[in-house]
C-alpha atoms as a PDB file:
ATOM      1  CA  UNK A   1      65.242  41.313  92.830  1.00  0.00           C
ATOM      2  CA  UNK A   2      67.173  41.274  96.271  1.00  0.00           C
ATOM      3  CA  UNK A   3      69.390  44.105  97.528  1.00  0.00           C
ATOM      4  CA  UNK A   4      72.463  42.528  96.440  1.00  0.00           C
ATOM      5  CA  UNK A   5      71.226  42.363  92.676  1.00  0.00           C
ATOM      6  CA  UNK A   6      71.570  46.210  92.957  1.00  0.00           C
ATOM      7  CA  UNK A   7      74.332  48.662  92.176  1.00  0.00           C
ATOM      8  CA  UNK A   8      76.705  49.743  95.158  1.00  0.00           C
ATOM      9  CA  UNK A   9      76.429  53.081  96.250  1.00  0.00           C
ATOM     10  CA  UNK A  10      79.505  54.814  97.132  1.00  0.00           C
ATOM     11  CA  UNK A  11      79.371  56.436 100.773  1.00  0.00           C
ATOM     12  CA  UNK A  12      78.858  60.002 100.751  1.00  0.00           C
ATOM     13  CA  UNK A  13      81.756  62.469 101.765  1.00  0.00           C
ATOM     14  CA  UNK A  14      81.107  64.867 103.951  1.00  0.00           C
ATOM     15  CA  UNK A  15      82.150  68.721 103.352  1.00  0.00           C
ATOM     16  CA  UNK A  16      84.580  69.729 105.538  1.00  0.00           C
ATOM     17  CA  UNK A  17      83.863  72.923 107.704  1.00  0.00           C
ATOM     18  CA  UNK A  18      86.974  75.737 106.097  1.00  0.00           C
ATOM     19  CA  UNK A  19      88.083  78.579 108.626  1.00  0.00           C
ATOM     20  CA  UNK A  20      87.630  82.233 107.340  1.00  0.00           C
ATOM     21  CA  UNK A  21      90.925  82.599 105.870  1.00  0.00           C
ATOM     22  CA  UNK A  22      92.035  84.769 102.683  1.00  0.00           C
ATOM     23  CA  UNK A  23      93.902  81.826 100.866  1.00  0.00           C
ATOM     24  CA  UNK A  24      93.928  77.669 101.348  1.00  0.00           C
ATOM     25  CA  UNK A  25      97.633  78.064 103.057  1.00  0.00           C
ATOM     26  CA  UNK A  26      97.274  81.066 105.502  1.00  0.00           C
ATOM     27  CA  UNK A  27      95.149  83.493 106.844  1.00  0.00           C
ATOM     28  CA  UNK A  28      94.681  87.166 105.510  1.00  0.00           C
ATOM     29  CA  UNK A  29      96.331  90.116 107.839  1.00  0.00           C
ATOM     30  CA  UNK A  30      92.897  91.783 107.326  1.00  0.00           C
ATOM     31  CA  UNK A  31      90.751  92.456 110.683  1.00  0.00           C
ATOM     32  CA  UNK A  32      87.336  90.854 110.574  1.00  0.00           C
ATOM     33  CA  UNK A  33      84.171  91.750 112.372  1.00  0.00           C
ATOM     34  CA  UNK A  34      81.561  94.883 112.499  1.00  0.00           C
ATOM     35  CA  UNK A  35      83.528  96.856 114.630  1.00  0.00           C
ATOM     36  CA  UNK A  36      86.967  96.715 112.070  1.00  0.00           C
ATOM     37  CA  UNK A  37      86.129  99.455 109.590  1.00  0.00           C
ATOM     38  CA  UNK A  38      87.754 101.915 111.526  1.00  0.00           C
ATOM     39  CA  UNK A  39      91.170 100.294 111.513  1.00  0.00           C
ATOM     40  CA  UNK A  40      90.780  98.924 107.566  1.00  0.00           C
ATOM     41  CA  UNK A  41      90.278 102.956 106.881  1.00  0.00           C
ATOM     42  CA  UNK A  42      93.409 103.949 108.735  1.00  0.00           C
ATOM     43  CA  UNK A  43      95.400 101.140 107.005  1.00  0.00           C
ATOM     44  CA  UNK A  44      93.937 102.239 103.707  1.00  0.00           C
ATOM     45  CA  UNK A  45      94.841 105.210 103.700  1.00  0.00           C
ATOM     46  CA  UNK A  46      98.636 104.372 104.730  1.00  0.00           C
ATOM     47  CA  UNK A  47      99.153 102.087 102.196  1.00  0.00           C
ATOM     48  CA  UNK A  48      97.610 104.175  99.467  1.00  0.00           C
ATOM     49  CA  UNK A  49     101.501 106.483  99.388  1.00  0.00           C
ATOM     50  CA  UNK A  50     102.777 103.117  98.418  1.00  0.00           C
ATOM     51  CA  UNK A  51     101.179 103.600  95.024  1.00  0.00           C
ATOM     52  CA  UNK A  52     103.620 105.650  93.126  1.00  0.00           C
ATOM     53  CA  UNK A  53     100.663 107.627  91.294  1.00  0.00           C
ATOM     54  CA  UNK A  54      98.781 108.171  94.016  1.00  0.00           C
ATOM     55  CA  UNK A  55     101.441 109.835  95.886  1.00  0.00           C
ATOM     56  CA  UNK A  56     102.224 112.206  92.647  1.00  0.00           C
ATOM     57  CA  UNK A  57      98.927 113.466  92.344  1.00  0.00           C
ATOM     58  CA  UNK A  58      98.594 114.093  96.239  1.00  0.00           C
ATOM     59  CA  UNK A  59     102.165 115.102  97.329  1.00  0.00           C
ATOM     60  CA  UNK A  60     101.794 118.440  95.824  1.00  0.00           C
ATOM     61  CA  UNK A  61     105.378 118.460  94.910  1.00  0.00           C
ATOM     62  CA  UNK A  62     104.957 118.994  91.081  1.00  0.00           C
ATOM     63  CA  UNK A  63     103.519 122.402  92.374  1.00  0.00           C
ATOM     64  CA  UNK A  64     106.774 123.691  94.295  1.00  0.00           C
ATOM     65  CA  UNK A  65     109.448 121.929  92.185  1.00  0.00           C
ATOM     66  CA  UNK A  66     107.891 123.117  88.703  1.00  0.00           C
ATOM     67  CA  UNK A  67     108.871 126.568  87.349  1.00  0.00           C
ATOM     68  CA  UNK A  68     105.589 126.556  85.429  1.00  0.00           C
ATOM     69  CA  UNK A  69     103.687 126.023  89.311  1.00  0.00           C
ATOM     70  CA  UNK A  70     101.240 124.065  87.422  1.00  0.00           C
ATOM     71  CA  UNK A  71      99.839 126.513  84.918  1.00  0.00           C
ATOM     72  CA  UNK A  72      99.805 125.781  81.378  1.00  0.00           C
ATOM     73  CA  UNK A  73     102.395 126.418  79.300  1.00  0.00           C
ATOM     74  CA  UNK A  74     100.646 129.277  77.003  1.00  0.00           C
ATOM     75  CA  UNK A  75     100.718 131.405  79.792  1.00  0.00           C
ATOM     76  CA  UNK A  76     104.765 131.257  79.785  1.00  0.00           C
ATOM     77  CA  UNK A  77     107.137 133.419  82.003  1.00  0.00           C
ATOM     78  CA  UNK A  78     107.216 136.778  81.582  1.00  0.00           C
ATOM     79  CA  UNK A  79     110.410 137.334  81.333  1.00  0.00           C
ATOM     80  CA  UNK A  80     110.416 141.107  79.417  1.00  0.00           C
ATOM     81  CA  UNK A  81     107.371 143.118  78.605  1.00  0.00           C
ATOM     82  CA  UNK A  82     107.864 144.809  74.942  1.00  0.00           C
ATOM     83  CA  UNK A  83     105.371 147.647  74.562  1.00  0.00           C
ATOM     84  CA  UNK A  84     104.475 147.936  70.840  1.00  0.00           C
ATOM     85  CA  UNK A  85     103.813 151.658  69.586  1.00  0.00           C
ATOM     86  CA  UNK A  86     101.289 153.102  67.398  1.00  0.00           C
ATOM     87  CA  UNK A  87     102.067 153.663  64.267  1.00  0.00           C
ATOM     88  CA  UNK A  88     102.138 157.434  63.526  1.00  0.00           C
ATOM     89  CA  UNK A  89      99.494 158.907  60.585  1.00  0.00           C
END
């Protein structure tokens, strides 16, 4: 058998190196490194009152706006105390 009796290997493709980036078209906005945790807290915790039930639970509006100031509702208002008598032997 000679060499050109056997099958023709394709060349092989190298891998190219990809840059740290979040998706294949752009980069992410996120800092990268050791030292970034500091600055991905802070932004954290800004973009959390962009979550509509986040900012409900924390703003403690339902507190001052509510009549009921968060109590449950078989505690009521008071609005008239009725004294009931004894009954007479």
């Amino acid at each position: 058998l000679g060499s050109r009796d056997l099958p023709q290997s394709t060349p092989q493709r190298r891998a190219r190196p990809v840059a740290h980036s979040g998706s294949a078209m752009g980069g992410s906005n996120k800092p990268r490194g050791i030292r970034a945790a500091r600055k991905m807290v802070i932004r954290r915790r800004e973009q959390r009152w962009a979550d509509k039930d986040y900012k409900k639970a924390n703003l403690g509006t339902k507190y001052k706006c509510n009549p009921f100031g968060g109590t449950s509702h078989a505690k009521g208002i008071v609005v008239e105390k009725i004294g009931i008598e004894a009954k007479q032997p």
